[in-house]
N, C-alpha and C. Protein backbone atom coordinates (compact mmCIF):
# COMPACT_ATOMS: atom_id res chain seq x y z
N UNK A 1 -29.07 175.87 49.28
CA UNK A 1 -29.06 177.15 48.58
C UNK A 1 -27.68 177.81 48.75
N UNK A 2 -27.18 177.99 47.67
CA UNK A 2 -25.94 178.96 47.84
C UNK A 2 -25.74 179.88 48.33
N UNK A 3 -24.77 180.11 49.65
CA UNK A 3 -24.53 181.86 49.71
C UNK A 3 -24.17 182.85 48.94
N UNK A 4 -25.18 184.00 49.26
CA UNK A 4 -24.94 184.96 48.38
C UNK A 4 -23.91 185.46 47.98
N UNK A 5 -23.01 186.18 46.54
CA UNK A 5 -22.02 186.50 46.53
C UNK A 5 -22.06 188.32 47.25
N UNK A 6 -21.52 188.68 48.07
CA UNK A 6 -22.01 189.92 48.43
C UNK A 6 -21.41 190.99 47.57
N UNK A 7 -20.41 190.80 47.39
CA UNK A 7 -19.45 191.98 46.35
C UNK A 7 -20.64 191.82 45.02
N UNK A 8 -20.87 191.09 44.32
CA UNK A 8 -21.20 191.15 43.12
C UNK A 8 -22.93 191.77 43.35
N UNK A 9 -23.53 191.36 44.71
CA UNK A 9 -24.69 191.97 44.92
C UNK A 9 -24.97 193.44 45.85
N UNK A 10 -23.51 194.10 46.22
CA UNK A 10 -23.31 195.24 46.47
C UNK A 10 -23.14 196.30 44.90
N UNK A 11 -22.45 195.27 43.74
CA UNK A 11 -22.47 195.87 42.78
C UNK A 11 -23.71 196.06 42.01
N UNK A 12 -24.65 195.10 42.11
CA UNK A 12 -25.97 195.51 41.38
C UNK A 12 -26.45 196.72 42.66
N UNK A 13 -26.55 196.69 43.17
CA UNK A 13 -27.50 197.28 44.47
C UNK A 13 -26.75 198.67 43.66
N UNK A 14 -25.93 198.99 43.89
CA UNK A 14 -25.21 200.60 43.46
C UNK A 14 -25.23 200.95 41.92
N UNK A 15 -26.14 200.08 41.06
CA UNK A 15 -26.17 200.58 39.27
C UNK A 15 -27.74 200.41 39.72
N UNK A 16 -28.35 200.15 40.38
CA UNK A 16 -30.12 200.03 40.55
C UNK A 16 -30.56 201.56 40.02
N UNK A 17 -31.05 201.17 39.09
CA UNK A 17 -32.16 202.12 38.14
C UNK A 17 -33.32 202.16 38.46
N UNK A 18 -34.26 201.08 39.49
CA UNK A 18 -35.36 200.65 39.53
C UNK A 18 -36.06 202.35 39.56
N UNK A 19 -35.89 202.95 40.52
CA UNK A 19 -37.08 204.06 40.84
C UNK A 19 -36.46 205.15 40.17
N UNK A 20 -35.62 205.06 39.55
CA UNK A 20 -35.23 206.08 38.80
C UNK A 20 -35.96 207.52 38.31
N UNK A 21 -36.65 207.31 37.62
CA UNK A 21 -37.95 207.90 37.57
C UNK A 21 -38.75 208.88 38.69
N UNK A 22 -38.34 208.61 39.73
CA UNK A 22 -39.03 209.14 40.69
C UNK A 22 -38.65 209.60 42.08
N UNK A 23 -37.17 209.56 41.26
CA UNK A 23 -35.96 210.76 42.05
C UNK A 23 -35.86 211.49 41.93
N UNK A 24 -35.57 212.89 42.55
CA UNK A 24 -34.77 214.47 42.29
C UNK A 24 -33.79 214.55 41.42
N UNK A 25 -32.63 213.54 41.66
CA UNK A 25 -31.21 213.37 41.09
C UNK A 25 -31.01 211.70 40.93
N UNK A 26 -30.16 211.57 40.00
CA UNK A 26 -29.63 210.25 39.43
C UNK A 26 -29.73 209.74 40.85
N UNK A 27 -30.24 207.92 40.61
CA UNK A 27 -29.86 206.86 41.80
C UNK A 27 -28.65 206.76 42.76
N UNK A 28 -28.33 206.97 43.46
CA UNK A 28 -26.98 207.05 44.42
C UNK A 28 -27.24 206.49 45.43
N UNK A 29 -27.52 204.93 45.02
CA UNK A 29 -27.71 204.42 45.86
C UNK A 29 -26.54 203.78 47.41
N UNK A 30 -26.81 204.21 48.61
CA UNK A 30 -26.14 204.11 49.88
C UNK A 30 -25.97 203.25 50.62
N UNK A 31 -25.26 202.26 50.94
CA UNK A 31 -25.14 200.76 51.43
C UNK A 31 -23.85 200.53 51.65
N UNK A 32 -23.67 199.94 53.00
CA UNK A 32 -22.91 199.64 53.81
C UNK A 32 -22.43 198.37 54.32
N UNK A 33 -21.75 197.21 53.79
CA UNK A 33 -22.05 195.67 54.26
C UNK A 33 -20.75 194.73 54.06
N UNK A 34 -20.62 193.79 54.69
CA UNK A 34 -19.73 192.68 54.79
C UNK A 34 -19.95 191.46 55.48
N UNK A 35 -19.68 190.43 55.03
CA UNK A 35 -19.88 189.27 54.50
C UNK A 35 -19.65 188.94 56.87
N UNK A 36 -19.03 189.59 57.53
CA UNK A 36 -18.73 189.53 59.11
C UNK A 36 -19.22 190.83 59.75
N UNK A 37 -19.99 191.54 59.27
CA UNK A 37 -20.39 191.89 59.83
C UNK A 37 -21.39 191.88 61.31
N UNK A 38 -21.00 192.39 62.52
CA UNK A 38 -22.05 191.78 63.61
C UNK A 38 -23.51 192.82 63.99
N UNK A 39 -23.31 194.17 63.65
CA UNK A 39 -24.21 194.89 63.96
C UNK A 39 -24.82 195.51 62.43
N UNK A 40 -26.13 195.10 62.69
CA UNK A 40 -27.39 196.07 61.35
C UNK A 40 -28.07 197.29 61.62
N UNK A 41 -27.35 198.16 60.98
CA UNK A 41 -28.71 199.24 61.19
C UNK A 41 -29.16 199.53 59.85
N UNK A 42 -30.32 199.37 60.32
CA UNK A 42 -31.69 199.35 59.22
C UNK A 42 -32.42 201.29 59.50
N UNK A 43 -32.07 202.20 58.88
CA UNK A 43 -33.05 203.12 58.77
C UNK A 43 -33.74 203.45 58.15
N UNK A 44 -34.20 204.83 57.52
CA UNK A 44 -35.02 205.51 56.56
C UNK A 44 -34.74 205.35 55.11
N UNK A 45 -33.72 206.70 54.82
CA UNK A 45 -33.27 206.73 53.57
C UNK A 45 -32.26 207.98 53.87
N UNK A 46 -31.32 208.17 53.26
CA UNK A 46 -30.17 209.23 52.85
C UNK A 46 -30.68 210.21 52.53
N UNK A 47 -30.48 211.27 53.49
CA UNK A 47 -30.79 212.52 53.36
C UNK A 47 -29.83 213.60 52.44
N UNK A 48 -29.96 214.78 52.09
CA UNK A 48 -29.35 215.37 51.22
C UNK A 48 -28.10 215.42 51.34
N UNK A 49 -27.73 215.39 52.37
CA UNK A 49 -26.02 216.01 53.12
C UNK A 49 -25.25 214.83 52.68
N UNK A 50 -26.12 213.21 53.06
CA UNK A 50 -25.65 211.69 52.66
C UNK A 50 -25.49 211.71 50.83
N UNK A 51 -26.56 211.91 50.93
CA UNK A 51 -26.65 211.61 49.21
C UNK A 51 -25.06 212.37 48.51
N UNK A 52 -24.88 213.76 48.70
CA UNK A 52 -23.70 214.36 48.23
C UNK A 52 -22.36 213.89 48.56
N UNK A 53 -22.61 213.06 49.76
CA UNK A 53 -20.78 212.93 50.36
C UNK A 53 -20.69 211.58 50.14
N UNK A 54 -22.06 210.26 49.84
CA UNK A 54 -22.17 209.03 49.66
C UNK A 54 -21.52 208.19 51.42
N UNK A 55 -21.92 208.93 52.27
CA UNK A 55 -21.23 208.63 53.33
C UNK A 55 -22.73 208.32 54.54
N UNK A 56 -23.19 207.27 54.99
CA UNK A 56 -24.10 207.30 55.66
C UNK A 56 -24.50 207.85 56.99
N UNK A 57 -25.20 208.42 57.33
CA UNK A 57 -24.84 209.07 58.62
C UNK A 57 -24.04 209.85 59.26
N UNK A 58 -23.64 211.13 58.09
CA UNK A 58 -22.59 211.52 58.03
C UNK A 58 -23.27 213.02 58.26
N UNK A 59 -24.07 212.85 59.45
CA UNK A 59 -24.95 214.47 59.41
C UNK A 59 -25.25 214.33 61.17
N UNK A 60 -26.25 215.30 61.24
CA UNK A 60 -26.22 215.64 62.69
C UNK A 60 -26.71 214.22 63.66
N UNK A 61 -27.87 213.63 62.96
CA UNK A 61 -28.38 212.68 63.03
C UNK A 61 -27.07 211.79 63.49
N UNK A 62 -26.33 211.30 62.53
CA UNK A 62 -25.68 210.39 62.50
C UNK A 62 -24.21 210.49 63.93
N UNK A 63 -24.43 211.55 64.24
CA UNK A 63 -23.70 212.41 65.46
C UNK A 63 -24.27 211.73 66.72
N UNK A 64 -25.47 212.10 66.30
CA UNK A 64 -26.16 211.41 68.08
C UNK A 64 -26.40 209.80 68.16
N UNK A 65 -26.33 209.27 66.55
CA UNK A 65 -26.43 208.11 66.45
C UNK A 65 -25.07 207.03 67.07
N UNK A 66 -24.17 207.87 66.92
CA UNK A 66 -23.02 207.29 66.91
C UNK A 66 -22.84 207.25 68.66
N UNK A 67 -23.01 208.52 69.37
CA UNK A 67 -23.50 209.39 70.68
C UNK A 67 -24.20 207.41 71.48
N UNK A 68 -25.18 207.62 70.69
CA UNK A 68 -26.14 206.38 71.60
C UNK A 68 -25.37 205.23 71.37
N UNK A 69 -24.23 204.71 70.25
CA UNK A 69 -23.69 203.68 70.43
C UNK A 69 -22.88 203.37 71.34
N UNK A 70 -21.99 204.21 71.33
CA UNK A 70 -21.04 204.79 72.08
C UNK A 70 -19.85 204.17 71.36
N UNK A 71 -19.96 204.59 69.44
CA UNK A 71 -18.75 203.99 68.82
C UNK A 71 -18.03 205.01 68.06
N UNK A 72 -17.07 204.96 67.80
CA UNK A 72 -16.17 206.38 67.38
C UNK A 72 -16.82 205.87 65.71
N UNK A 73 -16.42 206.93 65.38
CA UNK A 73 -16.54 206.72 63.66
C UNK A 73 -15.64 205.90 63.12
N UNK A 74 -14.47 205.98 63.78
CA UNK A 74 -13.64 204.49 62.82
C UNK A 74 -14.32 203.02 62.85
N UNK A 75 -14.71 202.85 64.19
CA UNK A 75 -15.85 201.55 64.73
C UNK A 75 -16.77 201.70 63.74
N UNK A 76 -17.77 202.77 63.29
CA UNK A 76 -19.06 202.68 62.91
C UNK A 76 -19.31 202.63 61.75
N UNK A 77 -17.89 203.35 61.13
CA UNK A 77 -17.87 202.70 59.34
C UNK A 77 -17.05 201.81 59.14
N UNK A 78 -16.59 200.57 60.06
CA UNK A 78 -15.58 199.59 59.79
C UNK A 78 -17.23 198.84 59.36
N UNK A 79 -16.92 198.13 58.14
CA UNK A 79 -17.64 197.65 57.45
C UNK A 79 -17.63 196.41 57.95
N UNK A 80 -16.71 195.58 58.91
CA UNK A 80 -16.19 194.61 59.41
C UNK A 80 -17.45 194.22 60.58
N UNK A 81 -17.72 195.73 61.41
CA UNK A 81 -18.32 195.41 62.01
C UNK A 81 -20.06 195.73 61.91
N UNK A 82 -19.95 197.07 61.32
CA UNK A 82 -21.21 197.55 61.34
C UNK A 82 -21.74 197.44 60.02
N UNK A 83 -23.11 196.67 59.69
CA UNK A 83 -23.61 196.95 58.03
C UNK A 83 -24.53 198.07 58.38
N UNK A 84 -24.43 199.29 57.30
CA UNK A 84 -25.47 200.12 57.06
C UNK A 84 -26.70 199.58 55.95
N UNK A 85 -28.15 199.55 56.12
CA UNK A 85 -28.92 198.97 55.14
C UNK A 85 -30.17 199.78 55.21
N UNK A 86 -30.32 201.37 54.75
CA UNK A 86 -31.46 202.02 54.66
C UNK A 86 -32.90 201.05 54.36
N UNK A 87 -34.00 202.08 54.75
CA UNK A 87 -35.13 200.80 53.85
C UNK A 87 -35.34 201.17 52.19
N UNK A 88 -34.50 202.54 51.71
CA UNK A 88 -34.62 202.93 50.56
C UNK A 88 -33.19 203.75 50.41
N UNK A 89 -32.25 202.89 49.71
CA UNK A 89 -30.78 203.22 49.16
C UNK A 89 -30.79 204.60 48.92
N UNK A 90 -31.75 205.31 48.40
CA UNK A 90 -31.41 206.57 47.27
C UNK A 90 -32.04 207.51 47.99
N UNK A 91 -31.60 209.27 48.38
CA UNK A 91 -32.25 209.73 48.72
C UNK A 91 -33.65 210.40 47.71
N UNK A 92 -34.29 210.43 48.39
CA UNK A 92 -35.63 210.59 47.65
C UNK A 92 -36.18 211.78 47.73
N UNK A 93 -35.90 212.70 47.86
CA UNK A 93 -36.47 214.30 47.52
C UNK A 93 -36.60 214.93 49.33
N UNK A 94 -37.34 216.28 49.01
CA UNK A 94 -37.99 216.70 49.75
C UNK A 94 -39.16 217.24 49.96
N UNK A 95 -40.31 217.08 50.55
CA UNK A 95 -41.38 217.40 50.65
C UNK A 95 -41.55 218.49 51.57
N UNK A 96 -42.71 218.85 52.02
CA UNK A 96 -42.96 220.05 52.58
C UNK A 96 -42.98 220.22 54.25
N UNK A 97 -42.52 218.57 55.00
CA UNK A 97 -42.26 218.79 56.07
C UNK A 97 -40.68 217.89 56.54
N UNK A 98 -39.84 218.03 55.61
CA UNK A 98 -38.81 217.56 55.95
C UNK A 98 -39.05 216.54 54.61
N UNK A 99 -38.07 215.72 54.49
CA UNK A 99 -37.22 214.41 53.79
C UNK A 99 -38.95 213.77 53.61
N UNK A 100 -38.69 212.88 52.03
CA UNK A 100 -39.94 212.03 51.70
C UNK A 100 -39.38 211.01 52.33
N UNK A 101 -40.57 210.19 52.27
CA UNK A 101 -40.35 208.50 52.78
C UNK A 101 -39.46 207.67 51.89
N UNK A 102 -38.51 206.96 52.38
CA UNK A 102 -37.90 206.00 51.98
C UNK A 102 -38.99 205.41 50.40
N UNK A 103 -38.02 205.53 49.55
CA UNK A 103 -38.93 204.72 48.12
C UNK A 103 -38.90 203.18 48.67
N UNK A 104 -40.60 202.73 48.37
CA UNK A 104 -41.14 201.49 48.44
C UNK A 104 -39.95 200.06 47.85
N UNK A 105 -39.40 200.16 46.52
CA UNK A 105 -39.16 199.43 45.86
C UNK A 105 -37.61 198.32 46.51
N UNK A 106 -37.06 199.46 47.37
CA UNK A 106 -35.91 198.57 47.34
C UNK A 106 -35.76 197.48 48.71
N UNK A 107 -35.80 197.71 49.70
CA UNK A 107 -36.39 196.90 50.77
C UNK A 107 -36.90 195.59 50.38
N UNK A 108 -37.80 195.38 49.89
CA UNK A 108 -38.12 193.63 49.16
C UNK A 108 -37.68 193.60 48.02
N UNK A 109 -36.90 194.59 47.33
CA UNK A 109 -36.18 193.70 45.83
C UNK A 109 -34.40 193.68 46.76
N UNK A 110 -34.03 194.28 47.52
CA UNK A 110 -32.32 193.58 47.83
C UNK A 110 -32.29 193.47 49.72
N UNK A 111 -33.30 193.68 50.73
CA UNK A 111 -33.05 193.30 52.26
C UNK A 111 -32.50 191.80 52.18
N UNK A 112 -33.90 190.89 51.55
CA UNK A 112 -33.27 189.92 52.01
C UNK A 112 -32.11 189.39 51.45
N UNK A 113 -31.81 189.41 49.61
CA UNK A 113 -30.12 188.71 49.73
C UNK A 113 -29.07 189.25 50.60
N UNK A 114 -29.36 190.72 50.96
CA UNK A 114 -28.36 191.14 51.21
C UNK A 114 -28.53 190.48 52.92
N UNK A 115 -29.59 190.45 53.35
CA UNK A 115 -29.28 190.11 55.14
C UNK A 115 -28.96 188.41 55.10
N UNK A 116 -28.91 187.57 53.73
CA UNK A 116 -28.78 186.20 53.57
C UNK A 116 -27.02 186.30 53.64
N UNK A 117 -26.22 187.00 52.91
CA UNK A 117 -25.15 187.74 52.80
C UNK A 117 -23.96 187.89 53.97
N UNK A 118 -25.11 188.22 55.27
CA UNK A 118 -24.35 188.82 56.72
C UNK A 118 -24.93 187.36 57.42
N UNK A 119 -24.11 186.39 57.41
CA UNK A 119 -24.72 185.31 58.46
C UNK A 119 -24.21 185.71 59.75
N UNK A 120 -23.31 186.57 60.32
CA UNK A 120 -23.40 186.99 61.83
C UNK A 120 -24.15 187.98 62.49
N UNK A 121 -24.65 188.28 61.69
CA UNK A 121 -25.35 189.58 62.35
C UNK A 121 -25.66 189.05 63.97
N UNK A 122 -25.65 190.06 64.86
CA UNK A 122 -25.98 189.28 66.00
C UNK A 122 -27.69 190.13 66.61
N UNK A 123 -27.20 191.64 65.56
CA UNK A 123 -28.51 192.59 66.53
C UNK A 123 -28.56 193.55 65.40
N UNK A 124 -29.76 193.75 65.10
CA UNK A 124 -30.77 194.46 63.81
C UNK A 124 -31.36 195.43 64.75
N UNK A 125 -30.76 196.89 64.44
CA UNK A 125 -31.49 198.17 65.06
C UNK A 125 -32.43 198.70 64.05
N UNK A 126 -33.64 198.65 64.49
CA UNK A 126 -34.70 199.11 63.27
C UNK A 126 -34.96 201.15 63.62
N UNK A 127 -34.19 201.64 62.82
CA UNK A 127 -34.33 202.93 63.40
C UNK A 127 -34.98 203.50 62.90
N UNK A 128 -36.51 203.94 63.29
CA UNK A 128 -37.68 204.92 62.57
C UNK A 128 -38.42 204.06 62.26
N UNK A 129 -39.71 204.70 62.46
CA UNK A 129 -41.49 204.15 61.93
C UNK A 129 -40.91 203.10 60.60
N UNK A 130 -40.58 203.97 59.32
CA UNK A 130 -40.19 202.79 58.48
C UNK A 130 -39.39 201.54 58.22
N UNK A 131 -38.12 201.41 58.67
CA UNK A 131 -37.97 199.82 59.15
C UNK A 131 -38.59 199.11 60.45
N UNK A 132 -39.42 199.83 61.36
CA UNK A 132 -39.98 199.13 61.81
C UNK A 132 -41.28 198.54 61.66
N UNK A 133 -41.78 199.12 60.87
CA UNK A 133 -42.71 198.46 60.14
C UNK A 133 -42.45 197.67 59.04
N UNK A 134 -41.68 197.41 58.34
CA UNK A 134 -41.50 196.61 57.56
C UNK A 134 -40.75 195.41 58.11
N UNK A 135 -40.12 195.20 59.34
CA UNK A 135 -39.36 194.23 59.70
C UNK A 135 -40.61 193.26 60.96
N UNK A 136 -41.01 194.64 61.46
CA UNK A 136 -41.90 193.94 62.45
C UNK A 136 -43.50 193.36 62.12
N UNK A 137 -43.90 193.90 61.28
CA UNK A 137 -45.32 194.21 60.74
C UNK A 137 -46.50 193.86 61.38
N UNK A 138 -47.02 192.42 61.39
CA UNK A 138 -48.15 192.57 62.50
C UNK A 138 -47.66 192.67 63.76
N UNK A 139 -46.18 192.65 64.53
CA UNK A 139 -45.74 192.90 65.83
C UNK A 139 -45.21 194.08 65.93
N UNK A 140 -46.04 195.20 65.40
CA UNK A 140 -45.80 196.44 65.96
C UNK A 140 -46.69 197.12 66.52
N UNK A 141 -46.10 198.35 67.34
CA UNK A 141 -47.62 198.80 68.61
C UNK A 141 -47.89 199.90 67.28
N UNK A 142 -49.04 200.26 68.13
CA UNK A 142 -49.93 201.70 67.41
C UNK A 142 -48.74 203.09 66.92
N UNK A 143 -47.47 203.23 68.06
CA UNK A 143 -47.22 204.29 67.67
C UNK A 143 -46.02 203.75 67.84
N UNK A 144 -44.66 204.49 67.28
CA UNK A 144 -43.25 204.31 67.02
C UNK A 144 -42.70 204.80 68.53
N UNK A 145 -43.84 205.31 69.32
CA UNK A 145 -43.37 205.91 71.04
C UNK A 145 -43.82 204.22 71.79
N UNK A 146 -44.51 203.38 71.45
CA UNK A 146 -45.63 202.06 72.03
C UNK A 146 -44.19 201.13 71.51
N UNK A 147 -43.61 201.20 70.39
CA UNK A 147 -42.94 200.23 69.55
C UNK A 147 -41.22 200.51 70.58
N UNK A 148 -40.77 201.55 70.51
CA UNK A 148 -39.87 201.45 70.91
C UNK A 148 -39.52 201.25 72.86
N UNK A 149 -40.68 201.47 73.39
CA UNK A 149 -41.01 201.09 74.78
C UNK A 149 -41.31 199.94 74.77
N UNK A 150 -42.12 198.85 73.80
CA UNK A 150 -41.67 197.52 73.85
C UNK A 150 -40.71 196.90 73.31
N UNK A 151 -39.63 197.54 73.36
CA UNK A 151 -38.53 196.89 72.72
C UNK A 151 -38.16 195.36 73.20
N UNK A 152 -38.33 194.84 74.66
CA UNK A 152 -38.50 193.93 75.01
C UNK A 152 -39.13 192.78 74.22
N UNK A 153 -39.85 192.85 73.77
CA UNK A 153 -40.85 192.10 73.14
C UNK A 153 -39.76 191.47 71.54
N UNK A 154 -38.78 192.48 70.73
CA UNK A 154 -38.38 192.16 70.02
C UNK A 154 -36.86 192.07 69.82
N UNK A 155 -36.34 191.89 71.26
CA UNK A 155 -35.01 191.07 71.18
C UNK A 155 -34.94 189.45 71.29
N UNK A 156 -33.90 188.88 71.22
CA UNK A 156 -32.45 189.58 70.63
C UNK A 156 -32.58 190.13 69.01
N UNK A 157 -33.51 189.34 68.33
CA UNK A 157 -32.92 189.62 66.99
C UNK A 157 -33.12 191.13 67.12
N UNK A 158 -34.06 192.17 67.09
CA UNK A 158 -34.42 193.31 66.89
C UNK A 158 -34.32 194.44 67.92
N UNK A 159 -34.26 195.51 67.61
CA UNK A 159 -34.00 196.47 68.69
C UNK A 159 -34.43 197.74 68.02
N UNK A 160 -36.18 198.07 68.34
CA UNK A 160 -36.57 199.55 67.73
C UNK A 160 -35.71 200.62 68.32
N UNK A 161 -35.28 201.51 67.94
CA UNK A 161 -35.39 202.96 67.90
C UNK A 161 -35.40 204.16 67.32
N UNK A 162 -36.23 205.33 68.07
CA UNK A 162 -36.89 206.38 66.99
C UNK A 162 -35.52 207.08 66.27
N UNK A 163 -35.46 208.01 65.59
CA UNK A 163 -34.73 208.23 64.76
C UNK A 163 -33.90 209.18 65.77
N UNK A 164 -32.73 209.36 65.43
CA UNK A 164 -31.92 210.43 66.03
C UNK A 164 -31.76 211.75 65.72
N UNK A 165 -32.93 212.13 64.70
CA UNK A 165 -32.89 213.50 64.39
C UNK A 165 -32.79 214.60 65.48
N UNK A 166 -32.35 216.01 65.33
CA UNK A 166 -32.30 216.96 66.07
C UNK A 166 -34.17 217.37 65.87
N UNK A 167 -34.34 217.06 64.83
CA UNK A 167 -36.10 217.37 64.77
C UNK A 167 -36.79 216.70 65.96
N UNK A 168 -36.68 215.52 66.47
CA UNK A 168 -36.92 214.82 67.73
C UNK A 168 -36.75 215.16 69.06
N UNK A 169 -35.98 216.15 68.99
CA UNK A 169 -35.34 216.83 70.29
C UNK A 169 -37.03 216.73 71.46
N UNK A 170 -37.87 217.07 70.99
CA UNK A 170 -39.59 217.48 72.02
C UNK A 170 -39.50 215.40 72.37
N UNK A 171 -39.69 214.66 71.47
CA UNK A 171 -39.24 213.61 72.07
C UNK A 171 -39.07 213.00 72.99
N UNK A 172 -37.28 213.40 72.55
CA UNK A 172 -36.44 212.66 73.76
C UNK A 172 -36.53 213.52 75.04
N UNK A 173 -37.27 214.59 75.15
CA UNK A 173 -37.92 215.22 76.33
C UNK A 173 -39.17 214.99 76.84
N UNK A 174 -40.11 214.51 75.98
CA UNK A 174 -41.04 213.97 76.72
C UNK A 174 -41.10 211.98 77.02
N UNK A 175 -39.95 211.87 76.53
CA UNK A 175 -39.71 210.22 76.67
C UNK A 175 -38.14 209.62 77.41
N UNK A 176 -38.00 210.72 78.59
CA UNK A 176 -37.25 210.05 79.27
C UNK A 176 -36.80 208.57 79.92
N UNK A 177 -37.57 208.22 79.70
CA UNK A 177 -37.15 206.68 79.93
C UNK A 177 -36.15 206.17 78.90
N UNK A 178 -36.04 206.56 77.70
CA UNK A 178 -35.48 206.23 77.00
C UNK A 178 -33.99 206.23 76.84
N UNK A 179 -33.84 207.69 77.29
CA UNK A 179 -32.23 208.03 77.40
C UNK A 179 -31.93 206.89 79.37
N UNK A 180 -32.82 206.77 79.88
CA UNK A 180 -32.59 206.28 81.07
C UNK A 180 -32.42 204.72 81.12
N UNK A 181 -33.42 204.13 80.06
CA UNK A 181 -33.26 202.44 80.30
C UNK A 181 -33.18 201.85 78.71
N UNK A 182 -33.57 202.63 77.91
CA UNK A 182 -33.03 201.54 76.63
C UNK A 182 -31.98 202.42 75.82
N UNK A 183 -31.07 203.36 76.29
CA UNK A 183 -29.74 203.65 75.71
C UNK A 183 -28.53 202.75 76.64
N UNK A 184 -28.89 202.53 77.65
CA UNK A 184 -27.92 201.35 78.57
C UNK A 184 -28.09 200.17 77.79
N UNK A 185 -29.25 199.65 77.59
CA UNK A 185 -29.39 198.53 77.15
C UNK A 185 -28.89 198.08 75.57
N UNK A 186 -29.15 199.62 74.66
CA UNK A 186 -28.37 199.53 73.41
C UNK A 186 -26.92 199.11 73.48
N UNK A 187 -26.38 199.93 74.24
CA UNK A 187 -25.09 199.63 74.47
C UNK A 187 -24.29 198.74 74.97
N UNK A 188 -24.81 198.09 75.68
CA UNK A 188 -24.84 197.09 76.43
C UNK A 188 -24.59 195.73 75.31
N UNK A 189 -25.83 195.93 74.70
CA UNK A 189 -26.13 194.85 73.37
C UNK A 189 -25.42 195.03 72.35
N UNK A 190 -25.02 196.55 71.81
CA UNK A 190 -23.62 196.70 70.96
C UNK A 190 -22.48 196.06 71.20
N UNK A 191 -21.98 196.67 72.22
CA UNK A 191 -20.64 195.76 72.76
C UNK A 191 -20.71 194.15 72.36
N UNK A 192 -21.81 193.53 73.56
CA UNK A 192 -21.82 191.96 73.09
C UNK A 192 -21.72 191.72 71.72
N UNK A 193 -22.48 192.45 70.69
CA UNK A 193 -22.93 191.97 69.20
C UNK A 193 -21.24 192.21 68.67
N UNK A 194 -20.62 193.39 69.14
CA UNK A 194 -19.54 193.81 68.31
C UNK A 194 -17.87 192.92 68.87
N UNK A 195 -18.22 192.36 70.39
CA UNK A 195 -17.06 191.27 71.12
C UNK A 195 -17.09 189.84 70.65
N UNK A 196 -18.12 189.95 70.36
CA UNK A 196 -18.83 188.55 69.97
C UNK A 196 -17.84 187.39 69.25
């Protein structure tokens, strides 16, 4: 089977009309990737602040995200090293308790050419309930607090964690272990994936 061409399938991915229909604003779709890339992060979907600047993680979130890598922003948008791959390109509205769910459609119409695309990947961070359910599916626990405490269970390829919102803040206070034994271990596993 041929490798994918990635430029020409970064270019369909960014004219995708598919859910069109059932956006706030025109498709703008958000994707991040290269052909050497070593580190994946897989999240939600582009929130309003993303959608306007076309810049991923370019909000508070993406502050503490960067915080738990321990990579400056030149590191985290070198496309060289890091692919960005929402589970839904486009941001998708807002509902009445924050941001809607990632749209269904794009995740199984472009994850896999595009993860066929990155043959180095070394480590896939599934960040939030929704890529982890879609990556892990019958190997996920009851709750996204069960999923990311067995993170064990789904390395090397995978590495849950909950989202980095400031909305999370009650959280990462009642789930100290987290900032204590699997932010060492993220980092830890960044480095290797990104020395590699």
């Amino acid at each position: 089977m041929p490798k994918p061409n990635l430029k020409k399938l970064l270019t369909e991915i960014r004219a995708c009309q598919v859910c069109s229909a059932h956006l706030p604003h025109a498709p703008n779709p958000i994707v991040r990737a290269h052909a050497n890339a070593r580190l994946l992060l897989i999240g939600q979907a582009p929130g309003r602040r993303v959608n306007e600047t076309g810049i991923p993680w370019n909000d508070p979130s993406g502050d503490t995200l960067r915080e738990w890598l321990q990579l400056s922003r030149e590191q985290f948008y070198d496309e060289r090293l890091v692919a960005i791959v929402p589970s839904g390109f486009c941001y998708p509205g807002t509902g009445k308790s924050g941001d809607l769910p990632p749209r269904p459609e794009c995740a199984p119409l472009w994850h896999a050419p595009l993860l066929a695309a990155m043959p180095k990947i070394k480590l896939t961070l599934l960040i939030g309930g929704y890529a982890q359910a879609y990556y892990l599916k019958e190997d996920i626990q009851p709750t996204l607090t069960e999923t990311v405490a067995n993170y064990v269970v789904y390395l090397p390829q995978f590495l849950p964690l909950p989202h980095p919102s400031p909305r999370n803040r009650l959280w990462f206070k009642r789930n100290p272990w987290f900032t204590d034994e699997v932010l060492p271990l993220l980092q830890k596993r960044v480095r290797a994936a990104l020395e590699d």
